[in-house]
C-alpha atoms as a PDB file:
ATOM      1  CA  UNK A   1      -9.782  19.903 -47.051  1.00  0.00           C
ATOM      2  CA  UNK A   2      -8.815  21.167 -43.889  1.00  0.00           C
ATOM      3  CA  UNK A   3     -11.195  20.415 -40.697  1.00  0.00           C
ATOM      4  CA  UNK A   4     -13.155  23.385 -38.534  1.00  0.00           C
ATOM      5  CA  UNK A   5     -12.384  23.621 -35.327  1.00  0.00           C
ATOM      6  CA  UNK A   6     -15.839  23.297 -32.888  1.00  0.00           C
ATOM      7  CA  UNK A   7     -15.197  27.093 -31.686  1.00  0.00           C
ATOM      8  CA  UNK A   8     -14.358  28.977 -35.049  1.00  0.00           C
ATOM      9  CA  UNK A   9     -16.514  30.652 -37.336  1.00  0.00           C
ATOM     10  CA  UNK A  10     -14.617  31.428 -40.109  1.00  0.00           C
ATOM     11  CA  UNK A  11     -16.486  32.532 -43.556  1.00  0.00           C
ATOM     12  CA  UNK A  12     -14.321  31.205 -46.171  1.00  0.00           C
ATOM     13  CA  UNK A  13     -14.574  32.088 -49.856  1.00  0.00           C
ATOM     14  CA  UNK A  14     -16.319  28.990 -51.682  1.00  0.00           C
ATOM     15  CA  UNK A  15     -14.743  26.196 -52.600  1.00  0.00           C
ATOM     16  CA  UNK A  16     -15.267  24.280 -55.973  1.00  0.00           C
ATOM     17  CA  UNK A  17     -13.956  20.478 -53.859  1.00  0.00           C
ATOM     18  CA  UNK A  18     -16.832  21.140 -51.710  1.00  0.00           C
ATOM     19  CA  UNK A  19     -19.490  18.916 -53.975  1.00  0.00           C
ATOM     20  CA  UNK A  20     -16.580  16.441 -54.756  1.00  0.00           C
ATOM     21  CA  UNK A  21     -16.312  16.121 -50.633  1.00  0.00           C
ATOM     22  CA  UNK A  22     -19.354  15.748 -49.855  1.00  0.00           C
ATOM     23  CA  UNK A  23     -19.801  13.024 -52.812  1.00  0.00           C
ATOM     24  CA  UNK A  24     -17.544  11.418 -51.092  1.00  0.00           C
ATOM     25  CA  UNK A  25     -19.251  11.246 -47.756  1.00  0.00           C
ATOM     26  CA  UNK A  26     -22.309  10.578 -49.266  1.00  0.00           C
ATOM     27  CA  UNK A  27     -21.725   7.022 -50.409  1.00  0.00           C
ATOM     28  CA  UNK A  28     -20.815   5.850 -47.243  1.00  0.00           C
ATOM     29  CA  UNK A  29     -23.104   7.690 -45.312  1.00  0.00           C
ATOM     30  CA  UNK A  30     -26.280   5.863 -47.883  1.00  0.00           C
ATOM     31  CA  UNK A  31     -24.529   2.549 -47.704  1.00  0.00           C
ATOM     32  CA  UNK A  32     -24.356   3.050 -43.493  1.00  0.00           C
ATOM     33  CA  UNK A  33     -27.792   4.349 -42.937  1.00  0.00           C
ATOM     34  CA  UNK A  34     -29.355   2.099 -46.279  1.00  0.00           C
ATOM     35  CA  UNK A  35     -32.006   0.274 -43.743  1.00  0.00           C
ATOM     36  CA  UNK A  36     -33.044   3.288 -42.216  1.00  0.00           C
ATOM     37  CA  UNK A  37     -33.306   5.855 -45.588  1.00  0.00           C
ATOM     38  CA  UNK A  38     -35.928   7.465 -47.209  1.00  0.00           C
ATOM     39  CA  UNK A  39     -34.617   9.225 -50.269  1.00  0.00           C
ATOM     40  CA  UNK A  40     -31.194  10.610 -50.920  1.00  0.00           C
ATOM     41  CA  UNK A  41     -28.762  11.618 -48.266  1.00  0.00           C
ATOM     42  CA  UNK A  42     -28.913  15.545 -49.393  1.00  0.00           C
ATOM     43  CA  UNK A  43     -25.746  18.410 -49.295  1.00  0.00           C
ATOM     44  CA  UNK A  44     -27.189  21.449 -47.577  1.00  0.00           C
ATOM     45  CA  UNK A  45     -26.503  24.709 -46.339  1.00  0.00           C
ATOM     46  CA  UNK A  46     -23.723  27.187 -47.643  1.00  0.00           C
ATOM     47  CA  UNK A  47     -21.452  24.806 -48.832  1.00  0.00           C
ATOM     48  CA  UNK A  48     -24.005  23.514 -51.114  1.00  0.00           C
ATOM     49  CA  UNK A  49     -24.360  26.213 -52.726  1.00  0.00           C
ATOM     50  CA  UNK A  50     -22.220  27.238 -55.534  1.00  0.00           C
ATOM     51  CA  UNK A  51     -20.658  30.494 -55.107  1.00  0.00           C
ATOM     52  CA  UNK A  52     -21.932  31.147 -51.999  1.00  0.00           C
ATOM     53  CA  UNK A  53     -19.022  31.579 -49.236  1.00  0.00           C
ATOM     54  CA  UNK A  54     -19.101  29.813 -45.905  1.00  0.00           C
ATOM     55  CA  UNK A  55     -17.889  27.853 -43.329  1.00  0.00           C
ATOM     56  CA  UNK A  56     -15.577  25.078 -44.409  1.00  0.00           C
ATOM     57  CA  UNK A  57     -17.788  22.173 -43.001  1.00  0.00           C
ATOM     58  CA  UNK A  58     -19.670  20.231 -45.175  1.00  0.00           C
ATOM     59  CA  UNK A  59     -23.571  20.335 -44.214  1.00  0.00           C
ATOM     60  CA  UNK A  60     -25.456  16.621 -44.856  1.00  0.00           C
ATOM     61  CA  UNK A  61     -29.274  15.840 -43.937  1.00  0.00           C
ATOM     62  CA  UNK A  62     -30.755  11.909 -44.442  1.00  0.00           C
ATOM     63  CA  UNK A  63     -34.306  11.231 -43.662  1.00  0.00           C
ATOM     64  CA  UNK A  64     -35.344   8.662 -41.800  1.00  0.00           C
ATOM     65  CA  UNK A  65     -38.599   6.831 -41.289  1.00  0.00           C
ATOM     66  CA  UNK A  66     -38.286   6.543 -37.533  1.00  0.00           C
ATOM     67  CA  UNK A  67     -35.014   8.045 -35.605  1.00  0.00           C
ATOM     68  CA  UNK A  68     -35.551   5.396 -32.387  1.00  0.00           C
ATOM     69  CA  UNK A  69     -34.950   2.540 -35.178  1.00  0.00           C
ATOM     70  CA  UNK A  70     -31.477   4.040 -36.082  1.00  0.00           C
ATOM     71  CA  UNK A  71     -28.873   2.190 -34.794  1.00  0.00           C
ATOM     72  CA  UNK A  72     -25.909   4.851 -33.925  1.00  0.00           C
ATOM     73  CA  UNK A  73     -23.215   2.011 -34.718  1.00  0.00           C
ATOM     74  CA  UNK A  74     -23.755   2.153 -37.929  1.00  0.00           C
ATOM     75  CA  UNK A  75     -22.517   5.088 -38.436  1.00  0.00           C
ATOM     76  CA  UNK A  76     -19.690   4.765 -36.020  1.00  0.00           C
ATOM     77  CA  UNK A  77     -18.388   1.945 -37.908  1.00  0.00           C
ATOM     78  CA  UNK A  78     -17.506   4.520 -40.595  1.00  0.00           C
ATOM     79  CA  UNK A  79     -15.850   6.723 -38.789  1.00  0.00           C
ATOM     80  CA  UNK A  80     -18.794   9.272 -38.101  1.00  0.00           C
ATOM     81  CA  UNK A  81     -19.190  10.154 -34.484  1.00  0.00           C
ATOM     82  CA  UNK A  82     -22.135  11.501 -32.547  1.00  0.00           C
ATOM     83  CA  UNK A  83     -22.669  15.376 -31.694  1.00  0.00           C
ATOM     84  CA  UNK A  84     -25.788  15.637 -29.986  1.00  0.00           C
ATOM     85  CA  UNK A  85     -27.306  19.173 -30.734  1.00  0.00           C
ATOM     86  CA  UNK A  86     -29.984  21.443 -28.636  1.00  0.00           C
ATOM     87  CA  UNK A  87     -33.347  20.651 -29.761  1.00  0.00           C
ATOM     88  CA  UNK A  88     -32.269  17.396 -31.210  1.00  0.00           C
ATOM     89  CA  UNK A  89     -34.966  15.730 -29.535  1.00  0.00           C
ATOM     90  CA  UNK A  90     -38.180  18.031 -30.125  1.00  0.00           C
ATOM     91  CA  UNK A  91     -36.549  17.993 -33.990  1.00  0.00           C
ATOM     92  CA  UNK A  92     -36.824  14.551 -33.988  1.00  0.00           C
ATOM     93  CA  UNK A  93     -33.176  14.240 -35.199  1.00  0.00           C
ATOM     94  CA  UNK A  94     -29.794  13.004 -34.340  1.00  0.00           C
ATOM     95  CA  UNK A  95     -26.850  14.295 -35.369  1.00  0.00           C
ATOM     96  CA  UNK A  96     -22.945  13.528 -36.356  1.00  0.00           C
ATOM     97  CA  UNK A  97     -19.538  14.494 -37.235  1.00  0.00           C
ATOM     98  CA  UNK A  98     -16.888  13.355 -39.276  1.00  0.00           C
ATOM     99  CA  UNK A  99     -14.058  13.059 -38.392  1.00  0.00           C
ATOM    100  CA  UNK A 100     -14.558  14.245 -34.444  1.00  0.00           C
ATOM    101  CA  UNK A 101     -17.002  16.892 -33.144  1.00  0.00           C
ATOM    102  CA  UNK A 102     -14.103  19.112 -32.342  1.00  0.00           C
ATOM    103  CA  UNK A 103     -12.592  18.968 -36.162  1.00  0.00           C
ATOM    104  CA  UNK A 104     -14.858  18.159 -38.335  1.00  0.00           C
ATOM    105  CA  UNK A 105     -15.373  18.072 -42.188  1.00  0.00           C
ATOM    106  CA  UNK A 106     -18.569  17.368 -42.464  1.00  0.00           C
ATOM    107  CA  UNK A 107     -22.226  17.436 -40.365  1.00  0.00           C
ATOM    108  CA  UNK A 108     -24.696  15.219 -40.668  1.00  0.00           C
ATOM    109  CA  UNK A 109     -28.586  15.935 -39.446  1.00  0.00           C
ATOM    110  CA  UNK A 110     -30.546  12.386 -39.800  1.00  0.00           C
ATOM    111  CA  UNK A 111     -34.161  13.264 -39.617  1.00  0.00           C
ATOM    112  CA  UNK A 112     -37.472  11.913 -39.387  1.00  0.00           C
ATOM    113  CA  UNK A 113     -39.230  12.226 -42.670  1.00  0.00           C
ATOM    114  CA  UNK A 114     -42.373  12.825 -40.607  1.00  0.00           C
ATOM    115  CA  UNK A 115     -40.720  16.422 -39.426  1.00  0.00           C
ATOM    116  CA  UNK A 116     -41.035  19.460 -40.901  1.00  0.00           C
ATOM    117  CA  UNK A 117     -36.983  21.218 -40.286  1.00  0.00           C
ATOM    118  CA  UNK A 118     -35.949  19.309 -43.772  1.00  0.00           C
ATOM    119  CA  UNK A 119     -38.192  20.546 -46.174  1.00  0.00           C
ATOM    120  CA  UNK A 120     -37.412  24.629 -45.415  1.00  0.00           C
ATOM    121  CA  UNK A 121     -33.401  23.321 -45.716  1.00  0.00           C
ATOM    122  CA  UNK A 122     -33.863  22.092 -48.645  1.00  0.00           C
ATOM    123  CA  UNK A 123     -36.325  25.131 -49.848  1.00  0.00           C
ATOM    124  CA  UNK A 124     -33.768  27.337 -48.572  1.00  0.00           C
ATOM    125  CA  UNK A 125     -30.805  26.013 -50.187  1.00  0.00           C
ATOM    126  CA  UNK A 126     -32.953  25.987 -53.736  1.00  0.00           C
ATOM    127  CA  UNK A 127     -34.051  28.998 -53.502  1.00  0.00           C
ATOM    128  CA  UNK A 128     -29.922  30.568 -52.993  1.00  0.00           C
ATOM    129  CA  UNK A 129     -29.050  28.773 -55.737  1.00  0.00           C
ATOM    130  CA  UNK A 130     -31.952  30.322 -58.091  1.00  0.00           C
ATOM    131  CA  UNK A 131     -31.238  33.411 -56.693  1.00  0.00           C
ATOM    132  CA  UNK A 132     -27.619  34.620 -56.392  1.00  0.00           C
ATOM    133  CA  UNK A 133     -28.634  38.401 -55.018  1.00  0.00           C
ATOM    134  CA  UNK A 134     -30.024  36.380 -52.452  1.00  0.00           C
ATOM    135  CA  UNK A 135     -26.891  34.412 -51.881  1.00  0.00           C
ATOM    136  CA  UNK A 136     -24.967  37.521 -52.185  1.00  0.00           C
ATOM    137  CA  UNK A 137     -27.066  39.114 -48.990  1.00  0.00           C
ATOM    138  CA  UNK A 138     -26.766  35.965 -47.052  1.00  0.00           C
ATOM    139  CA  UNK A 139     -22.766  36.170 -47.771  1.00  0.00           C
ATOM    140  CA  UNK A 140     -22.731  39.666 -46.400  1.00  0.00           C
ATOM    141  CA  UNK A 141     -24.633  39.114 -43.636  1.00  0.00           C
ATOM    142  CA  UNK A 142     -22.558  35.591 -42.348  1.00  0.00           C
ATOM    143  CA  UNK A 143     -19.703  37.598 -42.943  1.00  0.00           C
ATOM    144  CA  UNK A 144     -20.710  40.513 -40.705  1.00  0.00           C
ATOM    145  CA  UNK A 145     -22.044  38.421 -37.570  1.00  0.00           C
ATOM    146  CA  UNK A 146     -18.599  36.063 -37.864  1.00  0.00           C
ATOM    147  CA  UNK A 147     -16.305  39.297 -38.360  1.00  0.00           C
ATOM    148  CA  UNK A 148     -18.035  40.566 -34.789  1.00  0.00           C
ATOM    149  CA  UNK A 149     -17.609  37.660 -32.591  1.00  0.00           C
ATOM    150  CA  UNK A 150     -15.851  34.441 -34.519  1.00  0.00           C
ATOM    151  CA  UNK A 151     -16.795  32.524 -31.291  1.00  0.00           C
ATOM    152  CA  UNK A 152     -20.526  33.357 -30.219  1.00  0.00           C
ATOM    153  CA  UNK A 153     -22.138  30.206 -31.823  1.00  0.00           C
ATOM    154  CA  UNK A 154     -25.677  31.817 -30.547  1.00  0.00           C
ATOM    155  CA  UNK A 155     -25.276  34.918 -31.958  1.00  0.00           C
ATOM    156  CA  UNK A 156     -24.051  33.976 -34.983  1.00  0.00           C
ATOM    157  CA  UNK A 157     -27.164  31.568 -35.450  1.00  0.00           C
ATOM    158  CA  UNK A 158     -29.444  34.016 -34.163  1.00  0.00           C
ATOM    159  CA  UNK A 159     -28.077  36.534 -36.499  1.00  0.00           C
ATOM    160  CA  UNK A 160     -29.121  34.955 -39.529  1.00  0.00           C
ATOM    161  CA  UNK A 161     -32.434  33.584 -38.591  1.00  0.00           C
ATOM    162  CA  UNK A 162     -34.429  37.083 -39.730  1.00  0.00           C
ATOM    163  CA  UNK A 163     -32.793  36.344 -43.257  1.00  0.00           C
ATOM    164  CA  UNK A 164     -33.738  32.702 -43.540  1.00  0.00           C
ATOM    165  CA  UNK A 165     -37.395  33.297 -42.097  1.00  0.00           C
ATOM    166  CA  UNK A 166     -37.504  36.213 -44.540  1.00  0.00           C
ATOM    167  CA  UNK A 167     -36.541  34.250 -47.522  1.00  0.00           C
ATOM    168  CA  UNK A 168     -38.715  31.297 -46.176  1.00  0.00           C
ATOM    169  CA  UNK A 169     -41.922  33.418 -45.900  1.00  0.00           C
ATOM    170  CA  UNK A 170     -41.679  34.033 -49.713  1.00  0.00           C
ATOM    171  CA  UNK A 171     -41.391  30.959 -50.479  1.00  0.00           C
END
């Protein structure tokens, strides 16, 4: 699999390796973070969803009873590094990369189980995958907003957010 560069948005038609890839991540990710879990360390957004085309960077989220008890190292040791986020701290979450921040494969969000962001990812993911007109419309619109500016990280994020709060209201 190749690695995304940090500035790129690329939309990429999906990619059947994805699942295998992030299997692969996700035993050493659980056996890292194994004091710290709660539940399964989960594949999310557009990559875990088959079909669905997206940017070729494996999305992860683990749940965590308490964030401040995580120590960083552990994941370090693996080869993950650190990629603090905005909001990152109101979310209750930390975040890494794998194998830098600047190329990366993968994403990890480790979250507190006590916050609320994890459950609509994981509603949001089901619900594409029960619904493929829906995942067809997400497509379309990704595609659009990284086909305008394939470097306006804000935008591209802010472009999709009336889709996901959409589908999320339904739910």
């Amino acid at each position: 699999m190749s690695v995304m560069r940090l500035d790129d948005i690329e939309i990429v038609p999906y990619d059947g390796q994805w699942a295998e890839l992030f299997a692969q991540q996700q035993e050493r990710v659980a056996g890292a973070l194994r004091p710290w879990l709660i539940g399964p360390v989960e594949h999310i957004g557009s990559t875990s969803v088959p079909g669905l085309p997206a940017k070729a960077i494996i999305d992860m989220m683990a749940r965590v009873q308490d964030i401040n008890s995580v120590e960083p190292q552990a994941m370090q040791a693996i080869g993950w590094v650190p990629a603090p986020e905005p909001g990152d701290t109101d979310q209750r979450k930390l975040s890494f990369c794998y194998p830098t921040v600047e190329e990366r494969s993968h994403h990890l969000h480790l979250v507190e189980h006590a916050s609320e962001g994890w459950k609509t990812w994981l509603a949001f993911r089901d619900h594409l995958k029960a619904h493929p007109d829906k995942a067809a419309e997400y497509a379309r619109i990704k595609k659009e907003l990284a086909a305008r500016d394939s470097r306006d990280r804000v935008a591209y994020r802010a472009g999709k957010a009336p889709f996901i709060e959409d589908v999320l209201k339904g739910l």
